[in-house]
C-alpha atoms as a PDB file:
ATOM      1  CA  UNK A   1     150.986  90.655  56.870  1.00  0.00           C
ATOM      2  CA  UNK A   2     149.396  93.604  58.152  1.00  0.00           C
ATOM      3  CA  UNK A   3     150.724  96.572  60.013  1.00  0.00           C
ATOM      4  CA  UNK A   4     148.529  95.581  62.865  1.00  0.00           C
ATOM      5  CA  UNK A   5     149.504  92.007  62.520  1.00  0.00           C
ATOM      6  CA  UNK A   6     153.117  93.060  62.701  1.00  0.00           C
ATOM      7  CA  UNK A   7     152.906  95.311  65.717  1.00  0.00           C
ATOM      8  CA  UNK A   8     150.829  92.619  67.442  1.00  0.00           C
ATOM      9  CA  UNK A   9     153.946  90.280  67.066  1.00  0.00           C
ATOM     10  CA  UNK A  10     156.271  92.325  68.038  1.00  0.00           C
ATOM     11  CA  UNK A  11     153.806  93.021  71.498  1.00  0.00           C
ATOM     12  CA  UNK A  12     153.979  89.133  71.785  1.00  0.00           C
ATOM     13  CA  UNK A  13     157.236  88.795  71.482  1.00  0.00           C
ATOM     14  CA  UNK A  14     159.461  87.351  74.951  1.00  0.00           C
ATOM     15  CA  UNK A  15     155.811  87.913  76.873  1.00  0.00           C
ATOM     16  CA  UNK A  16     155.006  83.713  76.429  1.00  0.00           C
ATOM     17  CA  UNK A  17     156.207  82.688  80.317  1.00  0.00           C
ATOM     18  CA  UNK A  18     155.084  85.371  81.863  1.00  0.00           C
ATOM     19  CA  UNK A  19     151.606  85.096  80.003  1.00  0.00           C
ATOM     20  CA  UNK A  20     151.514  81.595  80.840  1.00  0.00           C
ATOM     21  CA  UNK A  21     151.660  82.441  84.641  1.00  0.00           C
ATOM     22  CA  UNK A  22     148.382  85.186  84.062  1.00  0.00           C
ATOM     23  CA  UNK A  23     146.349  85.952  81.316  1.00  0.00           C
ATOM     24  CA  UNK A  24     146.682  82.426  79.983  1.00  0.00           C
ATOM     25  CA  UNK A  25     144.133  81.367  82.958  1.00  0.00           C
ATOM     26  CA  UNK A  26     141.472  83.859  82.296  1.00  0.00           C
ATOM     27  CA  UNK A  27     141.740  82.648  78.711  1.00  0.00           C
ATOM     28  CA  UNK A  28     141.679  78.884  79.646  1.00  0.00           C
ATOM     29  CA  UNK A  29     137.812  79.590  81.029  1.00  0.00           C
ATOM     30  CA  UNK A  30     136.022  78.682  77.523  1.00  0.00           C
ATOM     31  CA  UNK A  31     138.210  75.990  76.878  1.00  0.00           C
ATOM     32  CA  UNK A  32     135.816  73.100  77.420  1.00  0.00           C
ATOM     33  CA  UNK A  33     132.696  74.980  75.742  1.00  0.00           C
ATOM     34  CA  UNK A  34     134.868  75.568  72.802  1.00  0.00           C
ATOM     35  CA  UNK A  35     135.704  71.831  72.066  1.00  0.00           C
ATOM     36  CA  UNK A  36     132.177  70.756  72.935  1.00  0.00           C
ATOM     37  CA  UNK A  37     131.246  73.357  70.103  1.00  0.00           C
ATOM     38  CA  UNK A  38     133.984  72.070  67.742  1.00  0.00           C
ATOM     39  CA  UNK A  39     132.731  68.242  68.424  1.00  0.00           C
ATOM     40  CA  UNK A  40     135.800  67.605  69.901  1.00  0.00           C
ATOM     41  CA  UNK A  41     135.800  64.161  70.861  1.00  0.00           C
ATOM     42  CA  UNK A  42     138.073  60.653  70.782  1.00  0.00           C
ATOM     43  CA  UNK A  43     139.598  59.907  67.106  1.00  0.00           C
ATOM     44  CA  UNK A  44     138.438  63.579  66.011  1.00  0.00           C
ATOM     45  CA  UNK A  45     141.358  65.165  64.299  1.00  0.00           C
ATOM     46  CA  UNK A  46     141.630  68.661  65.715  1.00  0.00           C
ATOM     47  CA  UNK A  47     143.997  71.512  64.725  1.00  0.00           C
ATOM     48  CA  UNK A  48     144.423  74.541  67.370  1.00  0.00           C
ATOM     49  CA  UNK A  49     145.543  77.704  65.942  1.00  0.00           C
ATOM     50  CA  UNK A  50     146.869  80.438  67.712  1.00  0.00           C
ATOM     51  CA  UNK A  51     147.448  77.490  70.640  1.00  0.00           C
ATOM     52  CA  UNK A  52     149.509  80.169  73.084  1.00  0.00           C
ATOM     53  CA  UNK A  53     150.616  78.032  75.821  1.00  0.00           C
ATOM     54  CA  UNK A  54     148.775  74.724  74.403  1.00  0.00           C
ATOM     55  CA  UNK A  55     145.497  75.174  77.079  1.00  0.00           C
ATOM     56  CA  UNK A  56     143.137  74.063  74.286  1.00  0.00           C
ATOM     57  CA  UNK A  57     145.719  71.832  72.552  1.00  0.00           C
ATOM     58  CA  UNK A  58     146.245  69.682  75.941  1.00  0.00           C
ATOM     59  CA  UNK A  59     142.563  69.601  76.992  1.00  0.00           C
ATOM     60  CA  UNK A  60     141.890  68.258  73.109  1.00  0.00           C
ATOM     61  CA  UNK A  61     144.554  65.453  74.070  1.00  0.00           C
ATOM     62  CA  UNK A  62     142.870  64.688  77.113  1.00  0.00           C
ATOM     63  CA  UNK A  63     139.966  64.072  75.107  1.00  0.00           C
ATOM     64  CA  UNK A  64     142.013  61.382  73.052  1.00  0.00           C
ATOM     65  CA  UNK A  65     141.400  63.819  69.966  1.00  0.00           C
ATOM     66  CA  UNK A  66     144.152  63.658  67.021  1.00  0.00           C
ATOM     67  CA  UNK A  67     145.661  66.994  68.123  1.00  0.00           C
ATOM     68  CA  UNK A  68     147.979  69.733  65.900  1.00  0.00           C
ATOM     69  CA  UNK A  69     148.224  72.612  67.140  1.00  0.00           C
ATOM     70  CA  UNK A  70     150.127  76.161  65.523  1.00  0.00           C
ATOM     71  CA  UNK A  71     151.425  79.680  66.870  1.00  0.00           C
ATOM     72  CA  UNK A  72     153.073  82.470  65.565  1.00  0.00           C
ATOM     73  CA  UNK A  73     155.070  82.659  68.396  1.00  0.00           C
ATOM     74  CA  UNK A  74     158.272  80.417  68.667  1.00  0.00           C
ATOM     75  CA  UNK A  75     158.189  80.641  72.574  1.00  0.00           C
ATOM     76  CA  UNK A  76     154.786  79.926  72.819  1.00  0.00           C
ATOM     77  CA  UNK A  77     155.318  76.558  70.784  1.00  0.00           C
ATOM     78  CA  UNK A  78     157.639  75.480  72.760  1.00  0.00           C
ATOM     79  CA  UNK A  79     155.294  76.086  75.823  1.00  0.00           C
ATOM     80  CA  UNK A  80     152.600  74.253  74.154  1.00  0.00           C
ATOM     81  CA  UNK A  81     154.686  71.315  73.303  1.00  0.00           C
ATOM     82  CA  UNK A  82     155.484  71.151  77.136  1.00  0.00           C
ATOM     83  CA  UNK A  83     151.464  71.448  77.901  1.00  0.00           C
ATOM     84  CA  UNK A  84     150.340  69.052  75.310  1.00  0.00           C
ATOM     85  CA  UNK A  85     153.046  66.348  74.845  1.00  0.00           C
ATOM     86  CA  UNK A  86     150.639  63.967  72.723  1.00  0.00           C
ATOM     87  CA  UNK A  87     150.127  67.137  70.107  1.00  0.00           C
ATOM     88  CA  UNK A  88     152.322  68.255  67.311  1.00  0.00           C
ATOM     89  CA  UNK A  89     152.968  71.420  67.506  1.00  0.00           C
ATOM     90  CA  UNK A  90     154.286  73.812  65.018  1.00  0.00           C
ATOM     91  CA  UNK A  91     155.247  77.860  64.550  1.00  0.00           C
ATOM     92  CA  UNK A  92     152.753  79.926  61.863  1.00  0.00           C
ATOM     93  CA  UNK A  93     150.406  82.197  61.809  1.00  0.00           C
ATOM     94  CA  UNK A  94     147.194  83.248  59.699  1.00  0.00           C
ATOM     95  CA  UNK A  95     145.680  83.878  57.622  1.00  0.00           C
ATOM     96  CA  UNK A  96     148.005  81.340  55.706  1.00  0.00           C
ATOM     97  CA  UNK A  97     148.685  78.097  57.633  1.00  0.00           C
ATOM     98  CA  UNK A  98     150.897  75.252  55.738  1.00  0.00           C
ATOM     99  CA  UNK A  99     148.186  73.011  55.829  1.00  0.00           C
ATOM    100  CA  UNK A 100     146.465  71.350  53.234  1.00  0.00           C
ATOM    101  CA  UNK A 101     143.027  71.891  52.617  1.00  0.00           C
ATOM    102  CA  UNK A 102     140.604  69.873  54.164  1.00  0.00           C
ATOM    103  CA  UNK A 103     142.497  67.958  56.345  1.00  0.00           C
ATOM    104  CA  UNK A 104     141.019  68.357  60.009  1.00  0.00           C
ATOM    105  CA  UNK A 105     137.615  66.899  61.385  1.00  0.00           C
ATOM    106  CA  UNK A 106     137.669  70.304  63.667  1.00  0.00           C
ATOM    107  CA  UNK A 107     139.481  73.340  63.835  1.00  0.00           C
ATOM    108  CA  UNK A 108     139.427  75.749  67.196  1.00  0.00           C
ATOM    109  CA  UNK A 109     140.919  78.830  67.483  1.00  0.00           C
ATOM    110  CA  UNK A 110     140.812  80.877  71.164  1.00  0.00           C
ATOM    111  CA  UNK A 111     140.696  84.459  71.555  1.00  0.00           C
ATOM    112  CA  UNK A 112     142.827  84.273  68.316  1.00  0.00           C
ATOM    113  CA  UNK A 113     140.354  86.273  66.118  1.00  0.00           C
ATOM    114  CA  UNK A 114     141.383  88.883  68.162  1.00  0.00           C
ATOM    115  CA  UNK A 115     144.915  89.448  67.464  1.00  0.00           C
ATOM    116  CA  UNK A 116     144.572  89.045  63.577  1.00  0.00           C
ATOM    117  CA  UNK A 117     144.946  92.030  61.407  1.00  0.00           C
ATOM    118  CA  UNK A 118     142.429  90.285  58.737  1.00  0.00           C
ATOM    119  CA  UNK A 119     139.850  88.543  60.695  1.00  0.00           C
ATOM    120  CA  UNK A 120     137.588  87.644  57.621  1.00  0.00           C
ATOM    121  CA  UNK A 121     140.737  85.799  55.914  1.00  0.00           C
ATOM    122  CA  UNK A 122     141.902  84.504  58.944  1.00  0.00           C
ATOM    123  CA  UNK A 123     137.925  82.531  59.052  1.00  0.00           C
ATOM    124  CA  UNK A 124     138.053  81.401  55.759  1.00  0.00           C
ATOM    125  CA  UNK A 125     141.669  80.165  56.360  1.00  0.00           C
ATOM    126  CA  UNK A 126     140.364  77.989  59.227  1.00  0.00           C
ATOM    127  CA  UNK A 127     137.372  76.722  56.697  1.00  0.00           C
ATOM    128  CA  UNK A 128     139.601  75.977  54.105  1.00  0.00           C
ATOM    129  CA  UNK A 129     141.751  73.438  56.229  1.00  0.00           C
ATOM    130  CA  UNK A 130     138.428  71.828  57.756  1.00  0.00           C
ATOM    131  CA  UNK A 131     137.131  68.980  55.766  1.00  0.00           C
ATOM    132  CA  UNK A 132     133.506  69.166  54.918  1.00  0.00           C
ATOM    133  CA  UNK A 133     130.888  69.351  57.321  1.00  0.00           C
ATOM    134  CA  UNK A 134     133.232  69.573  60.130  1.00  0.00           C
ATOM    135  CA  UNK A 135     132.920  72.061  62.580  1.00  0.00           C
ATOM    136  CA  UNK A 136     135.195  75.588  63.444  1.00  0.00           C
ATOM    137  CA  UNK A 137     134.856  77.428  66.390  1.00  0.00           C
ATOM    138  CA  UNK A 138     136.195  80.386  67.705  1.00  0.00           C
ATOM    139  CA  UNK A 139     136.231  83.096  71.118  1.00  0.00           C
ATOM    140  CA  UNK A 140     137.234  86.333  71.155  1.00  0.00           C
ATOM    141  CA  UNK A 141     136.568  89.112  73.629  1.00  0.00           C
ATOM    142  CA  UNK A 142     133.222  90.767  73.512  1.00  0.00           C
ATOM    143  CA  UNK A 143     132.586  94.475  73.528  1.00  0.00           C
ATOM    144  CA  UNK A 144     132.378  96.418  75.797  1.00  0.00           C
ATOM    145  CA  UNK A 145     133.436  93.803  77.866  1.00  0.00           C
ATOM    146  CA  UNK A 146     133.311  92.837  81.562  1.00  0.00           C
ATOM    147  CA  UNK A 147     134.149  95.314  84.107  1.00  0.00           C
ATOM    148  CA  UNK A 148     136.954  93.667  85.141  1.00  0.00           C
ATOM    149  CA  UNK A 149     138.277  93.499  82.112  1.00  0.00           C
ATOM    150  CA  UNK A 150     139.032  97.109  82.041  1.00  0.00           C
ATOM    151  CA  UNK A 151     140.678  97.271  85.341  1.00  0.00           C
ATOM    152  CA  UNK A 152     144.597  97.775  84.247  1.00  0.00           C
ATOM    153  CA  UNK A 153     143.788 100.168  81.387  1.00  0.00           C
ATOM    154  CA  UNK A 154     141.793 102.246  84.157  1.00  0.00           C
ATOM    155  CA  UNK A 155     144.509 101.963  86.008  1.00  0.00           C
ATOM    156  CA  UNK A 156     147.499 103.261  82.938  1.00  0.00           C
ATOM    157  CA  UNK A 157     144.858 106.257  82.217  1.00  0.00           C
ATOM    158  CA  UNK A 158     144.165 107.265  86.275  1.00  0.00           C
ATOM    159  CA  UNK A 159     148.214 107.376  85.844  1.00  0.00           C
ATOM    160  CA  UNK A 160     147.535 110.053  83.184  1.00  0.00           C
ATOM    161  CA  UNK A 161     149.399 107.659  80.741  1.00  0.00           C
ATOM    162  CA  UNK A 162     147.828 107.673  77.014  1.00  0.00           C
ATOM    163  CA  UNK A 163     147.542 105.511  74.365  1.00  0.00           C
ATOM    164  CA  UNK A 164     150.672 106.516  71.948  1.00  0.00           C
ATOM    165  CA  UNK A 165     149.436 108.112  68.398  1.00  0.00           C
ATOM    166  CA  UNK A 166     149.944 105.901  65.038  1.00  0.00           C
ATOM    167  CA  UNK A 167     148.823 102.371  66.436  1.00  0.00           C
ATOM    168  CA  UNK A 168     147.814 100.679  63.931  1.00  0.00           C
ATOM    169  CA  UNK A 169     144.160  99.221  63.928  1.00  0.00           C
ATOM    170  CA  UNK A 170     142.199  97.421  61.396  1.00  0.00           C
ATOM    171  CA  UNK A 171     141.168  99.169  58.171  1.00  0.00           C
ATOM    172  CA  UNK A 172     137.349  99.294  58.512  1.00  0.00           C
ATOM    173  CA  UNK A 173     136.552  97.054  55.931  1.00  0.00           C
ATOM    174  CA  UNK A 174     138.392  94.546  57.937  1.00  0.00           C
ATOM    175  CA  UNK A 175     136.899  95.651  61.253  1.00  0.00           C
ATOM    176  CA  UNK A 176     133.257  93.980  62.704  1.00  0.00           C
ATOM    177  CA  UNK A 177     131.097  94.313  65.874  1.00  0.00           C
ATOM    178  CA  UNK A 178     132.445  92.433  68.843  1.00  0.00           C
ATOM    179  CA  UNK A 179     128.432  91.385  69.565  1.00  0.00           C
ATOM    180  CA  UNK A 180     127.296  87.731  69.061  1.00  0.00           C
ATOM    181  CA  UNK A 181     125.464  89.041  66.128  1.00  0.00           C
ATOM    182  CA  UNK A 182     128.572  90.571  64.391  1.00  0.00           C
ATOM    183  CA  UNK A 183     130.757  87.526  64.750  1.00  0.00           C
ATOM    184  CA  UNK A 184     127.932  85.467  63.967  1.00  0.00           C
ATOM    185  CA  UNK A 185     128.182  87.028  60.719  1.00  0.00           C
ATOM    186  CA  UNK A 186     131.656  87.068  60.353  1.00  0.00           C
ATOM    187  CA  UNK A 187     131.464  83.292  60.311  1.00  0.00           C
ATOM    188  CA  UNK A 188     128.507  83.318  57.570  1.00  0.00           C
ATOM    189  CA  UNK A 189     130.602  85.467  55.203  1.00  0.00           C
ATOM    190  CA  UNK A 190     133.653  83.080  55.770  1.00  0.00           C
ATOM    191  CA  UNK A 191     131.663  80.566  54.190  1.00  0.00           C
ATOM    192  CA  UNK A 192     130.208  78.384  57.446  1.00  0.00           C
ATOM    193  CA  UNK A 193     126.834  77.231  57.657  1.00  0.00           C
ATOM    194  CA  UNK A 194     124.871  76.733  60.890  1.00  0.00           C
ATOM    195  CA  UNK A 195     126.773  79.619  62.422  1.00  0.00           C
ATOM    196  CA  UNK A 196     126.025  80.309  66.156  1.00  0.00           C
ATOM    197  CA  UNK A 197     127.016  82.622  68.391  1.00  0.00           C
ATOM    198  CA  UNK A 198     126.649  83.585  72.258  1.00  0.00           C
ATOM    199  CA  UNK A 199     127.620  85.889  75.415  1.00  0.00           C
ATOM    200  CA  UNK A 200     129.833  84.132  78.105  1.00  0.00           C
ATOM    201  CA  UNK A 201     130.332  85.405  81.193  1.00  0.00           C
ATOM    202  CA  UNK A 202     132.416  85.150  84.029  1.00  0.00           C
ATOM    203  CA  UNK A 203     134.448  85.828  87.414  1.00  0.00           C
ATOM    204  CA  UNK A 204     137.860  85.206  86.937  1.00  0.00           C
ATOM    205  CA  UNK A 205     138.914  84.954  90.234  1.00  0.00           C
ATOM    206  CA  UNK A 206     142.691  85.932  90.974  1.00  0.00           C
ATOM    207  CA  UNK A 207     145.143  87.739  93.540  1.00  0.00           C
ATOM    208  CA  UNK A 208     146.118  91.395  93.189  1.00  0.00           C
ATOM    209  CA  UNK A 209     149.618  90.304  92.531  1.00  0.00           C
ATOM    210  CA  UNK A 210     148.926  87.419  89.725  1.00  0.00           C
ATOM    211  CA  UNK A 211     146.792  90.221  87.508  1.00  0.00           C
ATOM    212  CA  UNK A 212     149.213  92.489  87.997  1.00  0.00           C
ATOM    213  CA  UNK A 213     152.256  90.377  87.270  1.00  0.00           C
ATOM    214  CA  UNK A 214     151.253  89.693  83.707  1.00  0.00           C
ATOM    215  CA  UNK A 215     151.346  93.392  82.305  1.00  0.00           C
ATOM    216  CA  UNK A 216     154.314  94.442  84.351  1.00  0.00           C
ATOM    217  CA  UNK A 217     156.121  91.792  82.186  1.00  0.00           C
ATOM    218  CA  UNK A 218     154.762  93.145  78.919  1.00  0.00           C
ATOM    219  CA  UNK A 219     151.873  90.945  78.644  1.00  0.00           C
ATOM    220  CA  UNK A 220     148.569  92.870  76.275  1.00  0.00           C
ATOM    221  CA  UNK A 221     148.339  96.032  74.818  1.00  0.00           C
ATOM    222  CA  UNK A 222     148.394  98.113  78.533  1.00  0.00           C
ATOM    223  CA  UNK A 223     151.126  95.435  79.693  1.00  0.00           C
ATOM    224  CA  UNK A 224     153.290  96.749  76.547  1.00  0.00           C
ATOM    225  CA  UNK A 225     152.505 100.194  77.058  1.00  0.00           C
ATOM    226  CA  UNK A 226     153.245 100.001  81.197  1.00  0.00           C
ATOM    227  CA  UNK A 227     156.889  98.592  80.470  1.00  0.00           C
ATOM    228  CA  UNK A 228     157.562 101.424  78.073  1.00  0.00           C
ATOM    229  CA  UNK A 229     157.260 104.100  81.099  1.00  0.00           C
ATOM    230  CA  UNK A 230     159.567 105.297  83.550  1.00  0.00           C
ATOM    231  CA  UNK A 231     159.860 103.826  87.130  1.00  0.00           C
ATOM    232  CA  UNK A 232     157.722 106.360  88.811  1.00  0.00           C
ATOM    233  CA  UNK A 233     154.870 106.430  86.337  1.00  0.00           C
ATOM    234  CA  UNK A 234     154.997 102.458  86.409  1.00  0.00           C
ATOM    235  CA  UNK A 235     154.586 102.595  90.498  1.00  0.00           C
ATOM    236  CA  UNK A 236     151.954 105.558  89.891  1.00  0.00           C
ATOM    237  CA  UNK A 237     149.840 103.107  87.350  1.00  0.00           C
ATOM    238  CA  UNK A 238     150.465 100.384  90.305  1.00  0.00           C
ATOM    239  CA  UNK A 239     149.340 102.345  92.784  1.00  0.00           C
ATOM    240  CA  UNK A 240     145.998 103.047  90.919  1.00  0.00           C
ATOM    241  CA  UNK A 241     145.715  99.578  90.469  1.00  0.00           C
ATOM    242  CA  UNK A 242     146.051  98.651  94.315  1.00  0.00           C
ATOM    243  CA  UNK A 243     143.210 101.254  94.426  1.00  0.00           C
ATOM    244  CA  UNK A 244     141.108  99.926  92.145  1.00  0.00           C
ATOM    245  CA  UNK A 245     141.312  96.144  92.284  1.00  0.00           C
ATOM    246  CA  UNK A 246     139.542  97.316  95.881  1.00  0.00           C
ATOM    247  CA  UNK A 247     136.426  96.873  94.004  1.00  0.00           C
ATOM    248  CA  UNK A 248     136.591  93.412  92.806  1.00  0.00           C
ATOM    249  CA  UNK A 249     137.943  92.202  96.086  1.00  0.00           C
ATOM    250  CA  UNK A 250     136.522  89.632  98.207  1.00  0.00           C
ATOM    251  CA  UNK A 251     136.562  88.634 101.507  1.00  0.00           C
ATOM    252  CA  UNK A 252     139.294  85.764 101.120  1.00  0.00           C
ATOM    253  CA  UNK A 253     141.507  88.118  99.537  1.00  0.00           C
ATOM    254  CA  UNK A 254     140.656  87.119  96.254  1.00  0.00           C
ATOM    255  CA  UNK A 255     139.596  89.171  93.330  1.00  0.00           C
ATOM    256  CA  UNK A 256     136.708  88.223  91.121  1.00  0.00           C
ATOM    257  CA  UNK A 257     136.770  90.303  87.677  1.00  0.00           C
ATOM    258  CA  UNK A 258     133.629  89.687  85.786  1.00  0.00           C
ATOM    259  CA  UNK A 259     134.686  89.686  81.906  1.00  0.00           C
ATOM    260  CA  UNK A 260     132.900  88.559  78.841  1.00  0.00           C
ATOM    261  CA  UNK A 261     133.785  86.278  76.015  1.00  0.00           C
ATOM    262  CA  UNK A 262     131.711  85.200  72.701  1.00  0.00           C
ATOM    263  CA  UNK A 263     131.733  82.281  71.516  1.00  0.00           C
ATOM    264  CA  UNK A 264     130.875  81.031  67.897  1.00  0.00           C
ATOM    265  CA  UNK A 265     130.954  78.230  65.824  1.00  0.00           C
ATOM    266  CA  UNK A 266     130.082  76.777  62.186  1.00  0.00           C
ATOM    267  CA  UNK A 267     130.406  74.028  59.973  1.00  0.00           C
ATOM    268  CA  UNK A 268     132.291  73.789  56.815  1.00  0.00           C
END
């Protein structure tokens, strides 16, 4: 394990309900594009890794897939298992899942790729538990990303709040562009043929309070950070959100933050 993987754990860690109620809907949006991409169908043995809350892992089910499904996260297991009762659902993490090889007709993982301090490994992990010439496909966020997207850590810096010195981030040889070309090739070098790759984007349409409520529990990177500050800088970084979610509002009181995914898939 990495030092990145580790202090991505420890960011996870007690965050799975109160992801659940936020940023697991924004995530949910590629859900359905992701299985079609996977060849997720009835009978099609499916393995979701890095399931959070079990979004992809209960939408498999409803597609009377064979569905196992894996997180690093104990709490988040145990939220899957409530999501997707007809799955079996375990705790691990990549880039070594106790899987045999070659086992699963498709493998998915959502906005996984992201949160891995090894993302090369953590591909040819997935390929090595696919059996041949099934299908792996992945999202993670693009870069830059939608505007919306950016709206809390606009926020935490308008608060004059900076990103702490010594994070660890992936060693460069590790690291690759967040374009549809650079995961595209990710996926080659793991060892998938056919790889494709492509831009989504989308609205996510939510109140003030709901995208707000997932990093004042801790949830991300700027959620983790915002916790970490005293009670007048936290209502300082809320008050420049208030501000700024005035952009993205709409007249029903909605807000509709444009962000952008990729998407990508291969076959082993």
């Amino acid at each position: 394990m990495t030092a990145f993987d580790e202090a991505e754990r420890r960011m996870r860690a007690g965050t799975a309900e109160a992801y659940g109620r936020s940023f697991a809907r924004v995530c949910a949006y590629p859900v359905s594009r992701l299985l079609d991409a996977a060849g997720v169908g009835p009978a099609v043995s499916v393995l979701d890794v890095g399931t959070g809350t079990g979004t992809a892992a209960a939408a498999a089910c409803a597609r009377l897939a064979t569905v196992a499904a894996m997180d690093a996260d104990p709490d988040m297991a145990r939220l899957a298992r409530e999501a997707a009762r007809d799955a079996r659902v375990s705790v691990a993490a990549l880039p070594s899942l106790p899987v045999a090889s070659e086992q699963f007709d498709a493998v998915v993982a959502n906005f996984v790729l992201n949160h891995v301090g090894r993302p090369l490994a953590a591909l040819r992990e997935l390929r090595r538990v696919t059996r041949p010439g099934g299908r792996v496909a992945v999202t993670i966020w693009a870069h830059p990303g939608g505007s919306g997207q950016k709206l809390i850590g606009r926020a935490v810096e308008a608060a004059g709040v900076s990103r702490p010195d010594g994070l660890p981030v992936l060693a460069p040889e590790d690291d690759f562009p967040r374009t549809a070309g650079g995961l595209a090739g990710l996926l080659s070098a793991a060892g998938l043929s056919e790889p494709s790759s492509q831009v989504i984007e989308w609205d996510h349409r939510v109140t003030a309070d709901d995208w707000w409520s997932g990093p004042a529990a801790g949830v991300s990177f700027f959620g983790h950070l915002i916790v970490r500050q005293s009670a007048e800088t936290i209502a300082e970084i809320k008050r420049h959100f208030d501000d700024l979610s005035g952009e993205f509002a709409r007249p029903d009181g909605m807000l509709a933050l444009p962000h952008a995914a990729l998407l990508a898939a291969g076959r082993a």
